[in-house]
Protein backbone atom coordinates (compact mmCIF):
# COMPACT_ATOMS: atom_id res chain seq x y z
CA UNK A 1 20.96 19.32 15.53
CA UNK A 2 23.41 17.38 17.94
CA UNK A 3 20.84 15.35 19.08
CA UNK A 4 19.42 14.31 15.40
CA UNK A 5 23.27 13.22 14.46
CA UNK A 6 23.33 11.04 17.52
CA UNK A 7 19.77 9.42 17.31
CA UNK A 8 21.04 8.81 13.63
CA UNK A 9 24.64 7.59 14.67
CA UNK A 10 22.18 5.18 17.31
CA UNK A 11 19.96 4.12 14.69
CA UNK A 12 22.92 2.63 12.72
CA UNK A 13 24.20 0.89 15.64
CA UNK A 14 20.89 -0.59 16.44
CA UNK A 15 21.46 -2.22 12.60
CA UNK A 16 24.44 -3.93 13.58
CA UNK A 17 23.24 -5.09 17.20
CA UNK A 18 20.30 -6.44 16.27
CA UNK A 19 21.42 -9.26 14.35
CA UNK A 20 23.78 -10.31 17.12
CA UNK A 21 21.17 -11.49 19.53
CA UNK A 22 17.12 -12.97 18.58
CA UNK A 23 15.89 -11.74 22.37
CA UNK A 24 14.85 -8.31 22.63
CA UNK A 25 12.53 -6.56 24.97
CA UNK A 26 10.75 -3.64 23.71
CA UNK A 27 10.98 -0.20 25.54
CA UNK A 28 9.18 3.02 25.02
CA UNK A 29 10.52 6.95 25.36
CA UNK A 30 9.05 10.33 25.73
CA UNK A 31 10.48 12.46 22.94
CA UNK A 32 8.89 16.19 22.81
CA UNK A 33 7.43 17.98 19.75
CA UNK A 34 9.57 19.41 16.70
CA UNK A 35 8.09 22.73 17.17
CA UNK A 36 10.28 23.05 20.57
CA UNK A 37 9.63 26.92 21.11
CA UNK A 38 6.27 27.08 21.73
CA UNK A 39 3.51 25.30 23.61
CA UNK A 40 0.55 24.63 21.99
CA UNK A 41 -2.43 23.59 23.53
CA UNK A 42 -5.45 24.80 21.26
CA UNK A 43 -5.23 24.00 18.18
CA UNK A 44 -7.49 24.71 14.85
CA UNK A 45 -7.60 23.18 11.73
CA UNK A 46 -8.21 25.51 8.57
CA UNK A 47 -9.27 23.83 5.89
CA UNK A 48 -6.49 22.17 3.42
CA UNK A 49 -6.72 22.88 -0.43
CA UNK A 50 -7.56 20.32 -3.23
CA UNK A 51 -8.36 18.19 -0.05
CA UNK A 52 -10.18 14.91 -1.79
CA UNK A 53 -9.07 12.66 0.59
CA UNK A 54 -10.66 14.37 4.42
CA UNK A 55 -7.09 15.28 5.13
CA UNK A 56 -8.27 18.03 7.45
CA UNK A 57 -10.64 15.56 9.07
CA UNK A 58 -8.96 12.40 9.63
CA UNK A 59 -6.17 15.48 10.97
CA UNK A 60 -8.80 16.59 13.24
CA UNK A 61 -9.50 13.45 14.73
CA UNK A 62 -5.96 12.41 15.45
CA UNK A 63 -5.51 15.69 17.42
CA UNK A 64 -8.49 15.31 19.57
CA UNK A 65 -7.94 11.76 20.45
CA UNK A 66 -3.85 12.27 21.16
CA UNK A 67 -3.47 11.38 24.88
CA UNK A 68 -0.19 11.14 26.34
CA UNK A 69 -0.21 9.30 30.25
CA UNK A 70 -3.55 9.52 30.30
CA UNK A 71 -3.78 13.06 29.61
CA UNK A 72 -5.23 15.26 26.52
CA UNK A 73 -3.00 17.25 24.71
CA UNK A 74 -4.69 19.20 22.58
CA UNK A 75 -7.81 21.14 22.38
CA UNK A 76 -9.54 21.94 19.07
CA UNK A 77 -11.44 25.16 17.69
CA UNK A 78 -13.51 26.82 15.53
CA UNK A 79 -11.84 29.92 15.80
CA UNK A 80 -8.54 32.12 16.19
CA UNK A 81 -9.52 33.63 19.32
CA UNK A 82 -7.20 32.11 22.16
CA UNK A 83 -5.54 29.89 19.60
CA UNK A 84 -2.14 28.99 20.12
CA UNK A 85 -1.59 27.51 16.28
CA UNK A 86 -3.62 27.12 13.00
CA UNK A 87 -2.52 24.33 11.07
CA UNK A 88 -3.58 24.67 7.21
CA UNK A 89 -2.11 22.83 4.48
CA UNK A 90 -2.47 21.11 0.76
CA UNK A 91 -2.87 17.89 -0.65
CA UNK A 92 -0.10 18.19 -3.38
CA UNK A 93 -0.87 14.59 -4.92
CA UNK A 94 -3.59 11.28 -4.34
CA UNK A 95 -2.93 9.37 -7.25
CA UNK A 96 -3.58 5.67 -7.86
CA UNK A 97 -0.74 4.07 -10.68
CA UNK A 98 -0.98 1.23 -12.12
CA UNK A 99 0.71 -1.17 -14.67
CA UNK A 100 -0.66 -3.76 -16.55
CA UNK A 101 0.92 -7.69 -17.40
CA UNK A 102 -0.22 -11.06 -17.53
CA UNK A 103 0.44 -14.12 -16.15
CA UNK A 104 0.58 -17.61 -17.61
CA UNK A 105 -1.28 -20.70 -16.19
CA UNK A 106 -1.66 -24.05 -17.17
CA UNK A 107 -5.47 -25.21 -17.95
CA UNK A 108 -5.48 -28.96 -17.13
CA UNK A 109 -9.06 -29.06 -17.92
CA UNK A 110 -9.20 -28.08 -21.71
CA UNK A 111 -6.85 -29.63 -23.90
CA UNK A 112 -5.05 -27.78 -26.97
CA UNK A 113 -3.85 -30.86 -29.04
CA UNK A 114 -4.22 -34.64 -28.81
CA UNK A 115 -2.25 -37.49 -29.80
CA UNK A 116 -4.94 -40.30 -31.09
CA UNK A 117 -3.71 -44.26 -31.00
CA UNK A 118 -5.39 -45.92 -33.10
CA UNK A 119 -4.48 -49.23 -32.01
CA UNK A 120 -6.30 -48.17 -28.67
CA UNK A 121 -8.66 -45.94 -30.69
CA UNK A 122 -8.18 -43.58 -27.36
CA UNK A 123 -6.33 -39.74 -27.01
CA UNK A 124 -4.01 -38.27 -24.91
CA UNK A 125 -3.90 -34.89 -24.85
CA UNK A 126 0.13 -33.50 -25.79
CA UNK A 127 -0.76 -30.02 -24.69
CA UNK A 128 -3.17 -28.18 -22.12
CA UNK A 129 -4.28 -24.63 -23.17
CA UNK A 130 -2.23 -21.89 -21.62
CA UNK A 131 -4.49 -19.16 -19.80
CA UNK A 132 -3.55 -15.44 -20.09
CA UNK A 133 -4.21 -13.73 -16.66
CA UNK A 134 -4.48 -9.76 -16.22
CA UNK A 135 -3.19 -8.27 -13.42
CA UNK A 136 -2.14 -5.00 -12.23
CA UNK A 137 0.44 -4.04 -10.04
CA UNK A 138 -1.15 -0.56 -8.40
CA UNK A 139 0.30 2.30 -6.44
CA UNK A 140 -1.80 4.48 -4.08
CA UNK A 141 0.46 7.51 -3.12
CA UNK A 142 -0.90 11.13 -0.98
CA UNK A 143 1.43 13.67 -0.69
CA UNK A 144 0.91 16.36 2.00
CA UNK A 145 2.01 19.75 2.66
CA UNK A 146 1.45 21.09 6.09
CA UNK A 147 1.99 24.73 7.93
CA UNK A 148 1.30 25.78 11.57
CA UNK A 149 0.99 29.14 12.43
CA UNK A 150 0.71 31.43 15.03
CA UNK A 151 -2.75 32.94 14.68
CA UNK A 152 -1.82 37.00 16.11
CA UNK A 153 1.95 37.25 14.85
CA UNK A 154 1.32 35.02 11.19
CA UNK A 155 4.75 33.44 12.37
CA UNK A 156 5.58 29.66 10.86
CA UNK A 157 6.14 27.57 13.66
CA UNK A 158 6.46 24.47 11.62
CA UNK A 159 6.22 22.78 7.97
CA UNK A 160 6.93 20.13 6.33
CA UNK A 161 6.32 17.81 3.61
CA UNK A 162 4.70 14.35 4.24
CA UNK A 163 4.96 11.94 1.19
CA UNK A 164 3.06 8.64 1.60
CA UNK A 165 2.44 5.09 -0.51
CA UNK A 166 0.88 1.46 -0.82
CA UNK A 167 1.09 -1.19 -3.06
CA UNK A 168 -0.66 -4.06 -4.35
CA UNK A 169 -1.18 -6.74 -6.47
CA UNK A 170 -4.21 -7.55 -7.96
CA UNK A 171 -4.94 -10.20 -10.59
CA UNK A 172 -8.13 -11.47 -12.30
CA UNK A 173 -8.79 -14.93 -12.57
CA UNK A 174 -11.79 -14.84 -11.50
CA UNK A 175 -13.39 -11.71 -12.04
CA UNK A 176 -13.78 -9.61 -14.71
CA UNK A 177 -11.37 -7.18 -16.10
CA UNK A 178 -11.92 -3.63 -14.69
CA UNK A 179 -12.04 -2.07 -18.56
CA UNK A 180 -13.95 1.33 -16.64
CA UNK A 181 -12.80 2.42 -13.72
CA UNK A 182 -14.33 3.96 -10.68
CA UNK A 183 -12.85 5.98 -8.12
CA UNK A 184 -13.85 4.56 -5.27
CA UNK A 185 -11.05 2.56 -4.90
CA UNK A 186 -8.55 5.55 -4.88
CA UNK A 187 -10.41 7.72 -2.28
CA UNK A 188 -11.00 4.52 0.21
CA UNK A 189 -7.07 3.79 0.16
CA UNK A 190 -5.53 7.52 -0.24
CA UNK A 191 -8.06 8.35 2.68
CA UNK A 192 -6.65 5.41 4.33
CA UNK A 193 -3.18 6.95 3.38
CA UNK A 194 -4.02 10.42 4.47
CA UNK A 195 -4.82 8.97 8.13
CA UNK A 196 -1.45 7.97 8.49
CA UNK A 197 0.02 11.04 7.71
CA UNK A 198 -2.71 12.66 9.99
CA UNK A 199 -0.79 10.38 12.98
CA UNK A 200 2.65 11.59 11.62
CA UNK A 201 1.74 15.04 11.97
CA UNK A 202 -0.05 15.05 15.39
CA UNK A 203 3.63 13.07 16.12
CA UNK A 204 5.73 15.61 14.58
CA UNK A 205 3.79 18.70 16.82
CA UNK A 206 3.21 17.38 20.23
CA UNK A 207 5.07 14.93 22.81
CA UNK A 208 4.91 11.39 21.62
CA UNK A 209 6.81 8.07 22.36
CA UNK A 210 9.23 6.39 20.41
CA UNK A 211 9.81 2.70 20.42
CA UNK A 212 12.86 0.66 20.62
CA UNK A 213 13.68 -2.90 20.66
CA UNK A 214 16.52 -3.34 22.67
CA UNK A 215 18.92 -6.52 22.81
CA UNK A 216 19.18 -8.52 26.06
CA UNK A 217 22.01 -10.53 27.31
CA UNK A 218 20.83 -13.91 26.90
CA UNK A 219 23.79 -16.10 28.84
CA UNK A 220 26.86 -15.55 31.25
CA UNK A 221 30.10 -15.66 29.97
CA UNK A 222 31.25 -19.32 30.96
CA UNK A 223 34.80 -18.36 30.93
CA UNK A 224 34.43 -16.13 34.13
CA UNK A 225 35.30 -18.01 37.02
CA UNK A 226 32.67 -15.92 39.06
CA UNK A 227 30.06 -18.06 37.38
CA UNK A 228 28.59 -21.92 38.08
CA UNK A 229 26.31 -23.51 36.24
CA UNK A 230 23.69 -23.02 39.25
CA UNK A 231 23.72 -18.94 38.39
CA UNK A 232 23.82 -19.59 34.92
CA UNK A 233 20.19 -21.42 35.14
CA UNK A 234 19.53 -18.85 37.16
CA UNK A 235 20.14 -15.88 34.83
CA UNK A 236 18.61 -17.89 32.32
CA UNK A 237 15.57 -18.16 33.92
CA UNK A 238 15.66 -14.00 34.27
CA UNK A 239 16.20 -13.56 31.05
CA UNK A 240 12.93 -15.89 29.91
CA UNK A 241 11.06 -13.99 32.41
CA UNK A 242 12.34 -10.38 31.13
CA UNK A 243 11.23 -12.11 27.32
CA UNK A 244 7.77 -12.41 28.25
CA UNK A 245 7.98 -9.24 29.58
CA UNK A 246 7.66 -10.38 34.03
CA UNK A 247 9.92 -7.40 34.61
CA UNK A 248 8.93 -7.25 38.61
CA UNK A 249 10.06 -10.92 38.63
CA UNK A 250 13.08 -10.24 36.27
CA UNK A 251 14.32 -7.60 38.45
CA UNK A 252 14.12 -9.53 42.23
CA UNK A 253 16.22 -12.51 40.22
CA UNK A 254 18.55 -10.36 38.97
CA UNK A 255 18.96 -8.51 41.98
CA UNK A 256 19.79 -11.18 43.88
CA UNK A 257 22.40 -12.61 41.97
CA UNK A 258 23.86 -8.92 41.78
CA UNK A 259 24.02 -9.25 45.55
CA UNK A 260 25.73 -12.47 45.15
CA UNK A 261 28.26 -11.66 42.78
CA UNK A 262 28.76 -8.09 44.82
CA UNK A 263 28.51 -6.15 41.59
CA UNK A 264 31.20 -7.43 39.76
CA UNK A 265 28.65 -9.22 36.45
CA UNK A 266 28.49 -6.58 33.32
CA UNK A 267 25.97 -8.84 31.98
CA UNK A 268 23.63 -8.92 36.01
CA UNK A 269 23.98 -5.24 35.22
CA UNK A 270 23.15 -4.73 31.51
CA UNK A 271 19.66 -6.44 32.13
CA UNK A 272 18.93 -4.93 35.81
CA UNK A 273 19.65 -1.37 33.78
CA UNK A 274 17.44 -1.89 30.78
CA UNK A 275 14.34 -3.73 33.49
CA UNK A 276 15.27 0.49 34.45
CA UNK A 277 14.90 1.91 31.02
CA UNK A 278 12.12 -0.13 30.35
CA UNK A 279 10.42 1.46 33.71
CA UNK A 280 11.37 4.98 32.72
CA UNK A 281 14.07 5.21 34.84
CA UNK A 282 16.70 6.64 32.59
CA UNK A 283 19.09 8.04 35.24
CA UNK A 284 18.79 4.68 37.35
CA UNK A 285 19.76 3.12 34.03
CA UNK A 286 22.08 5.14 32.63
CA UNK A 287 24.59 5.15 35.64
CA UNK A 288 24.14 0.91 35.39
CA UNK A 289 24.76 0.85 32.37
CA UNK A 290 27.97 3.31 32.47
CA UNK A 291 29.06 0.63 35.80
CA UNK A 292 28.55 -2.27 33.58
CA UNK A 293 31.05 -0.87 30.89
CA UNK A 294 33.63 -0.81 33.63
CA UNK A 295 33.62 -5.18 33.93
CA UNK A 296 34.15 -5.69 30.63
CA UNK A 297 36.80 -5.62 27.44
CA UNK A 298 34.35 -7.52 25.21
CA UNK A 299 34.10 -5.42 21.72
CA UNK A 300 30.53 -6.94 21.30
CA UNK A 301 29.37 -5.91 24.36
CA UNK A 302 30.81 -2.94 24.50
CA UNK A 303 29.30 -2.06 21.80
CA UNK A 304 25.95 -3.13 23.35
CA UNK A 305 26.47 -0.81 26.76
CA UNK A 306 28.19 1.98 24.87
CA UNK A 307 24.72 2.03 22.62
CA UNK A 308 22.93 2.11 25.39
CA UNK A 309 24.74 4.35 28.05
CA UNK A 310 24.19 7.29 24.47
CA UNK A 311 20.64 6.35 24.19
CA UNK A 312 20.04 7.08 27.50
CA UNK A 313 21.58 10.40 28.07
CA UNK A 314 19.49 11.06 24.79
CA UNK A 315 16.28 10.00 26.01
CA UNK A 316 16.62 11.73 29.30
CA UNK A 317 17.26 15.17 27.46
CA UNK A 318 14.41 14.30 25.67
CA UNK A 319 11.90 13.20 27.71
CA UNK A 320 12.56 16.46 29.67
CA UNK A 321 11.75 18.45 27.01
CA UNK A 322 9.09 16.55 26.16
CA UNK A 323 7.61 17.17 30.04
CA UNK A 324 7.57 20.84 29.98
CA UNK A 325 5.36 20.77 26.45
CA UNK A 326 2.99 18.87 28.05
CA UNK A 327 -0.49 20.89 29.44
């Protein structure tokens, strides 16, 4: 529960960091599965009730294609025998809304009334006819219970309640009206819908990576007398390179000009730390970022390290856990 308050406390911080800077370099973590007592291996899937929408399959298919480094993590059944969890569920709603209104456009090719001159004997038309449009905005929503269970003792391991939509707009300018409706609409998107929440789940029960896009520092302060303009090009050019994601070459810039400046630039350290993160080298990382915070009384980049020195420790825990689920 500790860890969900801080990942939440993180997430809000991430709002107000993000719009401080426009470069950002995009790092994945291991986090481990939600059912964090047991490992599960074999899986089956029983069927799922009022299942219109191949919940169970596109469920199926998600678990036998989830690979995490290049390794399977699941094997499916057909039976209970040396299962380590059944997963069953129901498909509480697929449902297509929709609501009906019009919109107004201007037909310049038909005219409503004229004005004639007679002196001219000619017309000019004093207003176009107004077309009536239908259109429809629609809602596709699936709503999905799930339950695993442990085949010999009929414990719960996990449930939970996934709740997905998707919205258009559809109008008919140019088509006709759909006065009778099919269904095939409906089961193409909800099925479409139900996929997702097939992902969500194989997320929610096995070892999975979550993505973060993390702020770099873009310039030197040009206040410190530690820095010339020479170094500043120079970090510049790291930070391009750590944009467009040359982390090798990042890192040997960077690392030189930590040399240079013996260890004494927050900002030298911030990005050599996260070229760590981004490597999967939280403790490297964490303990640069936690030196960084030492060289500097800036609130906004405090802010910035302090984020990042929690996210660490977080994702370490984490990725631990997530390591010992794994086959």
């Amino acid at each position: 529960m500790k860890i969900l308050f801080n990942i939440f406390i993180l997430s809000l911080v991430v709002l107000f960091i993000n719009g401080c800077s426009a470069k950002r370099l995009t790092i994945k973590s291991l986090h481990p599965s939600k059912i964090e007592k047991e490992k599960i291996y074999t899986i089956k899937v029983d069927r799922f009730f009022h299942d219109d929408v191949n919940q169970a399959i596109s469920l199926e298919s998600r678990i036998e294609d989830k690979i995490v480094d290049s390794k399977r993590v699941f094997k499916l059944k057909n039976d209970d025998f040396g299962t380590d969890a059944v997963i069953t569920g129901d498909v509480l709603n697929s449902s297509l809304r929709y609501e009906t209104y019009y919109k107004t456009e201007i037909d310049y090719s038909r005219c409503r009334y004229y004005r004639y001159d007679e002196r001219n004997r000619s017309r000019q038309c004093i207003e176009h006819v107004i077309r009536y449009i239908p259109c429809e905005n629609r809602e596709y929503n699936v709503t999905t219970n799930i339950r695993v269970i442990k085949p010999i003792t009929n414990d719960l391991l996990f449930s939970k309640t996934y709740d997905k939509s998707s919205h258009e707009n559809v109008c008919f300018d140019y088509r006709p009206y759909p006065f009778y409706r099919t269904s095939g609409d409906k089961y193409s998107i909800n099925s479409k819908i139900a996929d997702q929440i097939a992902q969500d789940i194989v997320d929610d029960i096995s070892p999975h990576y979550v993505y973060y896009n993390i702020n770099i520092i873009e310039e030197l302060d040009d206040k410190n007398p530690l820095y010339n303009k020479a170094l500043e090009k120079r970090f510049e050019k790291s930070v391009d390179l750590l944009v467009s994601k040359n982390l090798d070459l990042a890192f040997g810039e960077l690392n030189a000009l930590d040399k240079e400046l013996n260890s004494q630039s927050f900002e030298v350290l911030y990005n050599m730390a996260l070229i760590h993160e981004a490597n999967n080298k939280l403790e490297i990382a964490n303990k640069l970022y936690i030196q960084a915070r030492t060289l500097t009384l800036d609130a906004k980049y405090l802010d910035f390290i302090n984020y990042a020195i929690e996210r660490t420790s977080i994702n370490l825990e984490e990725k631990i856990k997530a390591k010992s689920q794994l086959p």
